[in-house]
C-alpha atoms as a PDB file:
ATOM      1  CA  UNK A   1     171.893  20.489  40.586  1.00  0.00           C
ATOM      2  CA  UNK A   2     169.134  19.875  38.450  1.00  0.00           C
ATOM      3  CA  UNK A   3     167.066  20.916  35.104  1.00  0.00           C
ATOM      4  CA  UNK A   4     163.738  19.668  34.862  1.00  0.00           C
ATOM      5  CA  UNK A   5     161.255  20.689  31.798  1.00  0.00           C
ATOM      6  CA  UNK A   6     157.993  21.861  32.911  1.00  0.00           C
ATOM      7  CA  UNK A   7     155.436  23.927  31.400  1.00  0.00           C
ATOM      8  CA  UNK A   8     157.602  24.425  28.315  1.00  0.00           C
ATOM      9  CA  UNK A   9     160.414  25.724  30.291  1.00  0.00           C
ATOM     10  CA  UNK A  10     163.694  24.430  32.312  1.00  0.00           C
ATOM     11  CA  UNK A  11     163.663  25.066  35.617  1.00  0.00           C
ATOM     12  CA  UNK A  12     166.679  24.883  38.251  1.00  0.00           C
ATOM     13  CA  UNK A  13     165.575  22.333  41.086  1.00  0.00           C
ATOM     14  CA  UNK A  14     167.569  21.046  44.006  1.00  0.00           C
ATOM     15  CA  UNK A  15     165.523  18.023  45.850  1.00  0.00           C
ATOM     16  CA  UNK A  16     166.615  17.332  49.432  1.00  0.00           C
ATOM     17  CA  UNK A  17     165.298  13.810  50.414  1.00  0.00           C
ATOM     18  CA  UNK A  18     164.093  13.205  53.732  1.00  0.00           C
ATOM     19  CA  UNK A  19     165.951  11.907  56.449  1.00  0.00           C
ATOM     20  CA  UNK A  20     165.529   8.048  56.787  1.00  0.00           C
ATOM     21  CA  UNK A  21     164.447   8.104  60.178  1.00  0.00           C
ATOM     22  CA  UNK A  22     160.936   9.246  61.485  1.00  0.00           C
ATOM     23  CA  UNK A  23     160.638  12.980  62.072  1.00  0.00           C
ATOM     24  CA  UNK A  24     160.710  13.335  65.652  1.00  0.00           C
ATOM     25  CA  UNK A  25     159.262  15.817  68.191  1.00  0.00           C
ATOM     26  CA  UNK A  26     156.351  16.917  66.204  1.00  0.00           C
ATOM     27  CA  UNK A  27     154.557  19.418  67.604  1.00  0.00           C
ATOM     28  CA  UNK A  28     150.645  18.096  66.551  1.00  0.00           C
ATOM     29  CA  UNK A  29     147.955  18.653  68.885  1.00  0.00           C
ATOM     30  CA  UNK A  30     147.149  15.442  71.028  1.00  0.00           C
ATOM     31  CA  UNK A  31     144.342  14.784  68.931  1.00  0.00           C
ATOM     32  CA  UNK A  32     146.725  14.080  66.014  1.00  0.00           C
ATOM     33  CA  UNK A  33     149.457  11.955  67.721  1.00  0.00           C
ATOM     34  CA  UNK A  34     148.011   8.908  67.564  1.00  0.00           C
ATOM     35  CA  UNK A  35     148.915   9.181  64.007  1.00  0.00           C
ATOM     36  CA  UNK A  36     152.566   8.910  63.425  1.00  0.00           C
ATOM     37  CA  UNK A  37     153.570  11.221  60.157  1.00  0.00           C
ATOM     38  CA  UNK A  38     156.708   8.997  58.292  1.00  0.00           C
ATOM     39  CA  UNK A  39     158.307  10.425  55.689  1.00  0.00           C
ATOM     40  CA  UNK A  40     156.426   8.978  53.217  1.00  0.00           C
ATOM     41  CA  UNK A  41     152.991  10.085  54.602  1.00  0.00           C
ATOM     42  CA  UNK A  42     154.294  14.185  55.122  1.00  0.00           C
ATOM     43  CA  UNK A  43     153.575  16.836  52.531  1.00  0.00           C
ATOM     44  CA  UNK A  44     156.432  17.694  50.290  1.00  0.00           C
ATOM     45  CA  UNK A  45     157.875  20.838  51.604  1.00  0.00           C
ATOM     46  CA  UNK A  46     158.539  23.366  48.477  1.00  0.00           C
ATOM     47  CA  UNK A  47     160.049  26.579  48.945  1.00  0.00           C
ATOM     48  CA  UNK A  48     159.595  29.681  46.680  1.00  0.00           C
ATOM     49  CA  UNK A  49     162.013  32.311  46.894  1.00  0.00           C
ATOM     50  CA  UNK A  50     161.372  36.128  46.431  1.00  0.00           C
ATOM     51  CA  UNK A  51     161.777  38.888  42.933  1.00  0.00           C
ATOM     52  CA  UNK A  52     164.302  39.550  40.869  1.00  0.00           C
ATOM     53  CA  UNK A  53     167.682  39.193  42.478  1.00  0.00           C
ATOM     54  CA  UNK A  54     166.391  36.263  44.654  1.00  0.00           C
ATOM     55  CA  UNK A  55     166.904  32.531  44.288  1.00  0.00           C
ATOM     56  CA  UNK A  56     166.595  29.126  45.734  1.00  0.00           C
ATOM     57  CA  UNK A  57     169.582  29.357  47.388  1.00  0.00           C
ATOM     58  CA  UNK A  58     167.932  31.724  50.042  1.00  0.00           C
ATOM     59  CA  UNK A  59     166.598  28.628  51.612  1.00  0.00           C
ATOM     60  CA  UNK A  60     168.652  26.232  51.346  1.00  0.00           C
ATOM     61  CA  UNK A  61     170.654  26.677  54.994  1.00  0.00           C
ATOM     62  CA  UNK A  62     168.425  28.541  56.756  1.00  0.00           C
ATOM     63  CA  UNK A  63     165.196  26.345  56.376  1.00  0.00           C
ATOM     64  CA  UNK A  64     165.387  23.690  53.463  1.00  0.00           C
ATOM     65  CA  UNK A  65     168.507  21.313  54.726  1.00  0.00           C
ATOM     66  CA  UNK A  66     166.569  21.444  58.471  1.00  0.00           C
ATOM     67  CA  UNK A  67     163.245  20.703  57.016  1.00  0.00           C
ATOM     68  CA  UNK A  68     165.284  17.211  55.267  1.00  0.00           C
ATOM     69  CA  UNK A  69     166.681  16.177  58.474  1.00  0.00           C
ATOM     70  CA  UNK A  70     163.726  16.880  60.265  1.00  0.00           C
ATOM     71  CA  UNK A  71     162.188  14.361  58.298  1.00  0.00           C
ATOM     72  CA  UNK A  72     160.379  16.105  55.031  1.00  0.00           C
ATOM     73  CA  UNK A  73     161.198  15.607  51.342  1.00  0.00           C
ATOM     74  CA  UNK A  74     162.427  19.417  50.425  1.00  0.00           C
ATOM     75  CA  UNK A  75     162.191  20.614  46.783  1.00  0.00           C
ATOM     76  CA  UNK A  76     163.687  24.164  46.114  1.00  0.00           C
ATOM     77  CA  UNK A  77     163.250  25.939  42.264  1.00  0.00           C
ATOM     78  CA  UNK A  78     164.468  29.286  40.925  1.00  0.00           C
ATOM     79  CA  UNK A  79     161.285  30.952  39.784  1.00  0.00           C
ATOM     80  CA  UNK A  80     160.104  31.690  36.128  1.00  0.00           C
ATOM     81  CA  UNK A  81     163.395  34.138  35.242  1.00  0.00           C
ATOM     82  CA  UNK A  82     165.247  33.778  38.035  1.00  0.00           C
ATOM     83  CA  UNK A  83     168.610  32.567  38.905  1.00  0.00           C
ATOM     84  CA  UNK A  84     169.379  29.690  36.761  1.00  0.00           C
ATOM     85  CA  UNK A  85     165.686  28.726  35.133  1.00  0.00           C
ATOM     86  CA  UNK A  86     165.026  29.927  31.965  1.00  0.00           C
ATOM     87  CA  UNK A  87     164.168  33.330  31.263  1.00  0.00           C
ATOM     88  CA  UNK A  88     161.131  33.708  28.884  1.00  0.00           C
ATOM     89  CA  UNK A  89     159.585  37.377  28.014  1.00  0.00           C
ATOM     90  CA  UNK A  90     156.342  36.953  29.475  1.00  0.00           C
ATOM     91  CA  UNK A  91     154.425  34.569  32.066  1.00  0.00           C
ATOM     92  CA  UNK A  92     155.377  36.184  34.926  1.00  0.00           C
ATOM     93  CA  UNK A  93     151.465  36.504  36.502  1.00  0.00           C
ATOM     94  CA  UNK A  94     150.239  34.684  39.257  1.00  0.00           C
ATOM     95  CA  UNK A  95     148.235  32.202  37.086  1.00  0.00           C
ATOM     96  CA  UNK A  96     151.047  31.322  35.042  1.00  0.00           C
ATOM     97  CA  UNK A  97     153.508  30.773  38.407  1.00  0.00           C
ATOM     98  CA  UNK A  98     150.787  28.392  39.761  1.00  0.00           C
ATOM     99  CA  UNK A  99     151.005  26.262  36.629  1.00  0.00           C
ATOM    100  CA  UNK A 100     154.610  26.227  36.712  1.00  0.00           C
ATOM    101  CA  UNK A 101     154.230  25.069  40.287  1.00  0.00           C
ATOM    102  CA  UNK A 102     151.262  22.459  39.629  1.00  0.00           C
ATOM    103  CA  UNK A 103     153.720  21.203  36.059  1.00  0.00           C
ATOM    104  CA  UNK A 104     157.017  21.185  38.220  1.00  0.00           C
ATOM    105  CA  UNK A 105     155.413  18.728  40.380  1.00  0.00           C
ATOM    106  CA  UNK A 106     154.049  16.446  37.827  1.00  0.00           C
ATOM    107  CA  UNK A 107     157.734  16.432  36.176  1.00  0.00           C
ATOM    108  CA  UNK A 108     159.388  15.452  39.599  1.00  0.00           C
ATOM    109  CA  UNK A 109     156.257  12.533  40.135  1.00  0.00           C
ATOM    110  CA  UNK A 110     154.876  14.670  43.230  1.00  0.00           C
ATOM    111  CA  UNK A 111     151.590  15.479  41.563  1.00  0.00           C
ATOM    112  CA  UNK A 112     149.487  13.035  43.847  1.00  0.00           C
ATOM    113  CA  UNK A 113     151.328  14.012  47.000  1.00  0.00           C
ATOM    114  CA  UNK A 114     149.999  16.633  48.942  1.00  0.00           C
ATOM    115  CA  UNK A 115     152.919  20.056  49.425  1.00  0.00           C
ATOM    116  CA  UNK A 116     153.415  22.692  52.035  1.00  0.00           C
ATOM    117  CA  UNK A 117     154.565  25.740  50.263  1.00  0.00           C
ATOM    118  CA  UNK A 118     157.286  27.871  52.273  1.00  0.00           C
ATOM    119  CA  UNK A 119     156.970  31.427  50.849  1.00  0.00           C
ATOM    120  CA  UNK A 120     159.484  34.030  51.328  1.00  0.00           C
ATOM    121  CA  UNK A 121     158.208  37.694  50.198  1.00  0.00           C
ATOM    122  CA  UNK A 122     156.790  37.756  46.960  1.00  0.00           C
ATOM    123  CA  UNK A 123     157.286  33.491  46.924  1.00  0.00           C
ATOM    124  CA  UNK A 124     154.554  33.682  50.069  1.00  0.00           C
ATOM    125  CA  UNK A 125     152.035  35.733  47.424  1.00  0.00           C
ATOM    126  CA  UNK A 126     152.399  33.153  45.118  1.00  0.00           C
ATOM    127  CA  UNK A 127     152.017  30.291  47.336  1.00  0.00           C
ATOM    128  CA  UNK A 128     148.947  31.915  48.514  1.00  0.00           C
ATOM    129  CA  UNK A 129     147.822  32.159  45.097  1.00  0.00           C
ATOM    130  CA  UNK A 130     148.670  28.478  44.763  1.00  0.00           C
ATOM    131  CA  UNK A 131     146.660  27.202  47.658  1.00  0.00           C
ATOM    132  CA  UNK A 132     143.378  28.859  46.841  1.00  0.00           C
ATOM    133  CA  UNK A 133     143.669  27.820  43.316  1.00  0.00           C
ATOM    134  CA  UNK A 134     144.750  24.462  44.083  1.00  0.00           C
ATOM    135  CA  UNK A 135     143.231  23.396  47.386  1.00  0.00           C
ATOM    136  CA  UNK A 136     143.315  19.758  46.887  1.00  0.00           C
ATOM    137  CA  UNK A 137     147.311  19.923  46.589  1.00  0.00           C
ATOM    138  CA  UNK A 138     148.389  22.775  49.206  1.00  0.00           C
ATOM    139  CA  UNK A 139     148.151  20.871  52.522  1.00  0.00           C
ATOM    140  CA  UNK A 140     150.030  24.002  54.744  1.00  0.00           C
ATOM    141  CA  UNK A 141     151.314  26.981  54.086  1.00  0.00           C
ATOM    142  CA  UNK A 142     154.283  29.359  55.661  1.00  0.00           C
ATOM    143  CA  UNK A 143     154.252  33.146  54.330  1.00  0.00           C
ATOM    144  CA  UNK A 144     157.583  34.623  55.571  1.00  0.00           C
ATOM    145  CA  UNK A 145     156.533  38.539  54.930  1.00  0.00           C
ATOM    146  CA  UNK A 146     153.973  38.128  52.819  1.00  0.00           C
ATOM    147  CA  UNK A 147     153.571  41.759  50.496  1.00  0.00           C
ATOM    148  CA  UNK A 148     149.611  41.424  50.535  1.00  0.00           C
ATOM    149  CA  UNK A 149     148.507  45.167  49.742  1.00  0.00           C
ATOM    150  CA  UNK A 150     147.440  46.963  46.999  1.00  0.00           C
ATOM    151  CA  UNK A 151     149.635  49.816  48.398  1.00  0.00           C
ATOM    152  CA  UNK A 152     152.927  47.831  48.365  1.00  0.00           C
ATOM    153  CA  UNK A 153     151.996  46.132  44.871  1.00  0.00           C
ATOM    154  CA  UNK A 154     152.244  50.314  43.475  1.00  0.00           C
ATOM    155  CA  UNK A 155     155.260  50.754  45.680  1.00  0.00           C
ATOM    156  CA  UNK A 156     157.162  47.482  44.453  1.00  0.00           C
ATOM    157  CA  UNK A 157     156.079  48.601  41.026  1.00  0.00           C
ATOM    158  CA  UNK A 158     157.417  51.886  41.108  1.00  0.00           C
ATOM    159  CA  UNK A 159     160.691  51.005  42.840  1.00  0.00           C
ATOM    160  CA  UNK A 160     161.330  48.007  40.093  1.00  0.00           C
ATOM    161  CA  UNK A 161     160.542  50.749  37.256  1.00  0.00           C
ATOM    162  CA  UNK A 162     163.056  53.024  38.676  1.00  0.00           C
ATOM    163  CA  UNK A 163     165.364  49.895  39.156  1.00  0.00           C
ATOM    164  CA  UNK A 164     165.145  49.146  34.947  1.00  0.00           C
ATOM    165  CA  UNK A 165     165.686  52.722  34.499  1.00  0.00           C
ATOM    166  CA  UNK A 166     169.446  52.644  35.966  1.00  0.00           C
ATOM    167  CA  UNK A 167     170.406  49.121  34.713  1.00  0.00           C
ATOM    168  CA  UNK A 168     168.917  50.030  31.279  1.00  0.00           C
ATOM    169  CA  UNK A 169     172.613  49.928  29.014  1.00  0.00           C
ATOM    170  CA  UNK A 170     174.354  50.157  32.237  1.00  0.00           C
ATOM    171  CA  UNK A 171     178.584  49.328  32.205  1.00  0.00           C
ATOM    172  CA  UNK A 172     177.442  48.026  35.519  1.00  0.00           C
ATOM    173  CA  UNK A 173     177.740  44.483  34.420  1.00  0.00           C
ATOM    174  CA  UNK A 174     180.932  44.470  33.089  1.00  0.00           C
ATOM    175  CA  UNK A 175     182.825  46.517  35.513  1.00  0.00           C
ATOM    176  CA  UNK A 176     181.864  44.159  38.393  1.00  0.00           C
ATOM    177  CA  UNK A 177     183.437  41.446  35.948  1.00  0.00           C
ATOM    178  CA  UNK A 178     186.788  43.529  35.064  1.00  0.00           C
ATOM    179  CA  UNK A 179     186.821  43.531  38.823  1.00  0.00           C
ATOM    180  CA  UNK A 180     186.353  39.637  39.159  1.00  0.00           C
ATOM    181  CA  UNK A 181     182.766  40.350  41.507  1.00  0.00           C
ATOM    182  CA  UNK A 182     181.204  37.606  39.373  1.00  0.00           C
ATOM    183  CA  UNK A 183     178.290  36.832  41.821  1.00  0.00           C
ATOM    184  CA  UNK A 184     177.659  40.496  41.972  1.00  0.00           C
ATOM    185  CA  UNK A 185     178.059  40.714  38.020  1.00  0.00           C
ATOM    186  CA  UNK A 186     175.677  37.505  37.532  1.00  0.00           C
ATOM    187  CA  UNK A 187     173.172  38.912  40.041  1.00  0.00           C
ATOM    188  CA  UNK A 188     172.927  42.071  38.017  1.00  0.00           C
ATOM    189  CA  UNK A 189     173.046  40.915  34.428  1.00  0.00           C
ATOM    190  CA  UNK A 190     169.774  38.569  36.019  1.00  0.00           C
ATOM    191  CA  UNK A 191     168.117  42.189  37.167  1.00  0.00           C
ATOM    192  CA  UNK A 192     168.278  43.411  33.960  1.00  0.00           C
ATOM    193  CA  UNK A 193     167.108  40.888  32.095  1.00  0.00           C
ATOM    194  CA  UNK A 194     163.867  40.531  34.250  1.00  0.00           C
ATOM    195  CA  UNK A 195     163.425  44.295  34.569  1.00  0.00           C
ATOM    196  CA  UNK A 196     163.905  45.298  30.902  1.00  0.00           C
ATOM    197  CA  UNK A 197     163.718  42.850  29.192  1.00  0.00           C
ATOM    198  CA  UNK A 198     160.064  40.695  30.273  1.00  0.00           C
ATOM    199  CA  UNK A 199     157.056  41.276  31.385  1.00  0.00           C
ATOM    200  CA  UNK A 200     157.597  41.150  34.995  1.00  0.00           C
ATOM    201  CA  UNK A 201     157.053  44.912  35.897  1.00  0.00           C
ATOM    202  CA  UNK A 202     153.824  44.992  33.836  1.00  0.00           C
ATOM    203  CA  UNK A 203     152.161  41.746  34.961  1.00  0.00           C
ATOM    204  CA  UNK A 204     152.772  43.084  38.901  1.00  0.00           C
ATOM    205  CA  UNK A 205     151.223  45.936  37.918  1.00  0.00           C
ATOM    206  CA  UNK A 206     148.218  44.216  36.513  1.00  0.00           C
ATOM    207  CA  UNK A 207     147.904  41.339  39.907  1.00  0.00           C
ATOM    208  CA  UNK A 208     144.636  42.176  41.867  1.00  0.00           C
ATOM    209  CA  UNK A 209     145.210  42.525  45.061  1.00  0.00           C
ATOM    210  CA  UNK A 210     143.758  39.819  47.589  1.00  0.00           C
ATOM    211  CA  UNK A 211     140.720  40.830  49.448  1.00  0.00           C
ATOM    212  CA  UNK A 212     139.019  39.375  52.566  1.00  0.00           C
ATOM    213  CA  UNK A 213     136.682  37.020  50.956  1.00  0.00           C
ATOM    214  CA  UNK A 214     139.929  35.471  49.356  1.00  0.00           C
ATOM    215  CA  UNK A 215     141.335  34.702  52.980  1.00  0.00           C
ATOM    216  CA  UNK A 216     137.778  33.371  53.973  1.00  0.00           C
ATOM    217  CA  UNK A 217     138.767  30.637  51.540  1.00  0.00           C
ATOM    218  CA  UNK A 218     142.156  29.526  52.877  1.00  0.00           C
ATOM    219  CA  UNK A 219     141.358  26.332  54.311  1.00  0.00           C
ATOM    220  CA  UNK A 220     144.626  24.729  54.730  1.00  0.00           C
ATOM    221  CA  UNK A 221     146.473  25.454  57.980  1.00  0.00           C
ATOM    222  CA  UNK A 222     148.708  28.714  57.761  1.00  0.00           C
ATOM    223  CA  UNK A 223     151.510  30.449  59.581  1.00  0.00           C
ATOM    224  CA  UNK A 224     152.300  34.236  58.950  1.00  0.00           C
ATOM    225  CA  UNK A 225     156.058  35.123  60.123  1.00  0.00           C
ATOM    226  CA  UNK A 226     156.929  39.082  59.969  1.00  0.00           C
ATOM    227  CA  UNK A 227     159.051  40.892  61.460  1.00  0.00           C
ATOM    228  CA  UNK A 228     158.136  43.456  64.139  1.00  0.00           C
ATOM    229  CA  UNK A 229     159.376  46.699  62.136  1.00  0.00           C
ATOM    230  CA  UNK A 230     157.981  45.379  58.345  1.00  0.00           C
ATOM    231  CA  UNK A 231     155.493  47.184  56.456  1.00  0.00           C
ATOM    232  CA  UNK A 232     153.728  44.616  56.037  1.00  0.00           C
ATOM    233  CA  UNK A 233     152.583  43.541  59.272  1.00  0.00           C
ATOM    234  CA  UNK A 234     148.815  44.859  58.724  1.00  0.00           C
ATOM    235  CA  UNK A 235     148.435  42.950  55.902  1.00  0.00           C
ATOM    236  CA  UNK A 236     149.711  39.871  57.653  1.00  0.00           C
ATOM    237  CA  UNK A 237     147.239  40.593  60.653  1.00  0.00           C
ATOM    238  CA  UNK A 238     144.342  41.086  58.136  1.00  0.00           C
ATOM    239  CA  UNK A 239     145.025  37.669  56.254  1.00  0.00           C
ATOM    240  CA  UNK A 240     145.596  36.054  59.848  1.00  0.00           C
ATOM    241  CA  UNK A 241     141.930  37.471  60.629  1.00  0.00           C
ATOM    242  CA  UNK A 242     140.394  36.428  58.357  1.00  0.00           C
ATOM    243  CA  UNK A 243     141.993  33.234  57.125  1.00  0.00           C
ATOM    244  CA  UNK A 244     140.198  29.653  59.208  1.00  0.00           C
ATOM    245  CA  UNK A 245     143.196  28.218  60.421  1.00  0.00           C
ATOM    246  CA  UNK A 246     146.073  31.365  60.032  1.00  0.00           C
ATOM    247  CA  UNK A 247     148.066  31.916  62.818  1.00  0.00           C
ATOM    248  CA  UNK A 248     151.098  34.952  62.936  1.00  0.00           C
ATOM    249  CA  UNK A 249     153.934  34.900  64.453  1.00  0.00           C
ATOM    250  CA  UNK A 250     155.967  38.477  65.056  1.00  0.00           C
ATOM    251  CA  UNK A 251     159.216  38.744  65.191  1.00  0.00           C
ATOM    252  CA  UNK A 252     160.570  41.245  67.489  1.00  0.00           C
ATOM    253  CA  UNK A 253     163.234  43.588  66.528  1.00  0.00           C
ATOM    254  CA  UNK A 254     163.208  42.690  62.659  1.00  0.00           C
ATOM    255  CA  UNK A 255     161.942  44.431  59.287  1.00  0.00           C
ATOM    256  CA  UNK A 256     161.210  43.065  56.282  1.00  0.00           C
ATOM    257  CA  UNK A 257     163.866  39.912  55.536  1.00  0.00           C
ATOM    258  CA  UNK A 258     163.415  37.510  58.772  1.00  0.00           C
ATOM    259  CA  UNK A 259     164.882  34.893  56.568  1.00  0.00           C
ATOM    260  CA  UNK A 260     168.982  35.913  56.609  1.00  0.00           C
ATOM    261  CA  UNK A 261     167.976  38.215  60.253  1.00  0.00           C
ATOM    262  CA  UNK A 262     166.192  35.303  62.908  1.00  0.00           C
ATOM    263  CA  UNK A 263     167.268  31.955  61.165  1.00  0.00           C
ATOM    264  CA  UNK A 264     167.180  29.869  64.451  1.00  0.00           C
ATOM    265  CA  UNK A 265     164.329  31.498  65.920  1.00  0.00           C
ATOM    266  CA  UNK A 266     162.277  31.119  62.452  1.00  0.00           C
ATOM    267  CA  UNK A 267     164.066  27.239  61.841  1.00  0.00           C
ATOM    268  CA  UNK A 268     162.346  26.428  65.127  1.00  0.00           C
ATOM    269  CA  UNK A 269     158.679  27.861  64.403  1.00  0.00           C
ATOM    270  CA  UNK A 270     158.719  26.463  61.035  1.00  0.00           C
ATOM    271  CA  UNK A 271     159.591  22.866  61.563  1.00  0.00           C
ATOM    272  CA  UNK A 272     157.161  23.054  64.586  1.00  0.00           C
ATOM    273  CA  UNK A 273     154.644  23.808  62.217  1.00  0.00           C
ATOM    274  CA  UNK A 274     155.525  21.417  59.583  1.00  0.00           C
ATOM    275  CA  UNK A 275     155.140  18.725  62.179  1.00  0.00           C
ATOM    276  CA  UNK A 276     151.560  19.689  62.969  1.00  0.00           C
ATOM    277  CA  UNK A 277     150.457  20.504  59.151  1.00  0.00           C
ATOM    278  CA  UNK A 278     151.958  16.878  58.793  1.00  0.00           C
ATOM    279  CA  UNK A 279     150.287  15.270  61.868  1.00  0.00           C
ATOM    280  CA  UNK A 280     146.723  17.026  60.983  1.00  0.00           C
ATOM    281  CA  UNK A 281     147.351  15.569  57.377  1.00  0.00           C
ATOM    282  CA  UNK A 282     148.207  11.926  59.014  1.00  0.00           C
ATOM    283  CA  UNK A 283     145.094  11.989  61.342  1.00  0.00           C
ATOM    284  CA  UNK A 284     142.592  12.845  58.821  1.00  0.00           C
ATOM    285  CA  UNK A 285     143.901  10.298  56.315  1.00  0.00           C
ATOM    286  CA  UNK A 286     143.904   7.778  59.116  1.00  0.00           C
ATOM    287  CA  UNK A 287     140.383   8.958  59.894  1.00  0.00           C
ATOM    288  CA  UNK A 288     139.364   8.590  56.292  1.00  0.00           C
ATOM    289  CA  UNK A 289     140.781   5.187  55.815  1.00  0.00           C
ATOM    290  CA  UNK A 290     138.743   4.042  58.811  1.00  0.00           C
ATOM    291  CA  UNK A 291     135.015   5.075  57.466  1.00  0.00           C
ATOM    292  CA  UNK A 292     136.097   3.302  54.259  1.00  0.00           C
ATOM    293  CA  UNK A 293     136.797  -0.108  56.436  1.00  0.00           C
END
């Protein structure tokens, strides 16, 4: 466990170093195998969790300790508010998440090393955010149920309104303690404070909702992952559409949280497609360092 200052706030990190040994079995086209992606070479995999009761520890069995064996530096982080960062009353935008990411990264020496942001939920919003603000850092992208409508924006807002409502002075809290349920206790003391007692509600309320011309500009390679019952499949299929290099992947038989309901199946599509972000990444470096000789 660690506490890093960023952006004028301490953050909760846990960095997973790569395995010592190449990353084998990549899945790059044959194009990009004549480049061999070493540790040192891949993006650094960061993983951003989804709202309110959500943290990095979401990720850390399911896709985070594979990605680190499979050969990528892994850095997880509770969001702005969330499990054990710091909890400040406002910043909780898309703009302001984006420089937490982009001052994170500078703090842990990663700002000149390209990332591949693993989204889960509301995380894969902001990681979308991240890569068309920052294209020169996001080198791939993986959206596990992205929520990319205006529609479920309203709905999320309405349903985290209601939420504050019933934990507003609620004995909740402290009857989970006098019942020793301290996770359960923690998790809603953590709800509270986000719902009543920040910005968060308001500042989803005021995101704009991504359009097509905002997928047009995705350039980095992306993969989509929902599941086959979710809500927000359309959404997914739009961004896939219209996004250059987007690709989706459906899930058959799941809703909304593919993360805790298709681990294995989802562990093997996403560290295939780590491997070929990484490979594409090697091959045009290795490209670029050959017009400059």
């Amino acid at each position: 466990m660690a506490f890093v200052l960023a952006n004028s706030l301490r953050f909760h990190v846990q960095r997973l170093p790569a395995a010592a040994t190449e990353a084998a079995g990549t899945a790059a086209a044959p194009a990009e195998t004549a480049a061999t992606a070493t540790a040192a070479d891949r993006p650094v995999v960061v993983f951003l969790h989804g709202l309110v009761v959500d943290n990095l520890s979401s990720f850390y069995c399911p896709l985070a300790v594979p990605a680190a064996r499979a050969g990528n530096e892994a850095v997880l982080y509770d969001l702005r508010g969330h499990g054990r960062t710091e909890r400040p009353a406002t910043g909780y935008d898309s703009r302001t998440a984006v420089r937490d990411l982009v001052a994170l990264l500078g703090a842990l020496g990663l700002a000149r090393r390209p990332v591949h942001l693993v989204g889960n939920s509301h995380g894969a919003t902001l990681a979308l955010h991240a890569a068309l603000a920052r294209p020169d850092l996001v080198a791939g992208l993986t959206l596990l149920e992205p929520p990319l409508s205006g529609a479920w924006v309203e709905n999320m807002v309405d349903t985290l309104s209601a939420a504050a409502l019933s934990l507003e002075d609620s004995p909740v809290p402290a009857e989970l303690l006098s019942l020793r349920l301290r996770k359960a206790a923690n998790l809603t003391a953590i709800a509270d404070g986000l719902l009543n007692r920040t910005s968060l509600i308001d500042d989803m309320a005021a995101s704009r909702p991504f359009t097509p011309a905002d997928y047009e500009r995705l350039r980095c390679p992306a993969l989509i992952v929902c599941g086959e019952h979710s809500e927000l499949v359309p959404g997914a299929r739009e961004l896939a559409r219209h996004a250059p290099r987007a690709v989706i992947e459906i899930l058959p038989g799941l809703g909304h949280d593919v993360l805790k309901e298709s681990s294995g199946v989802l562990r093997k599509s996403v560290l295939a497609h780590l491997d070929a972000t990484a490979g594409a990444s090697t091959a045009r470096t290795a490209q670029a360092g050959a017009l400059v000789r």
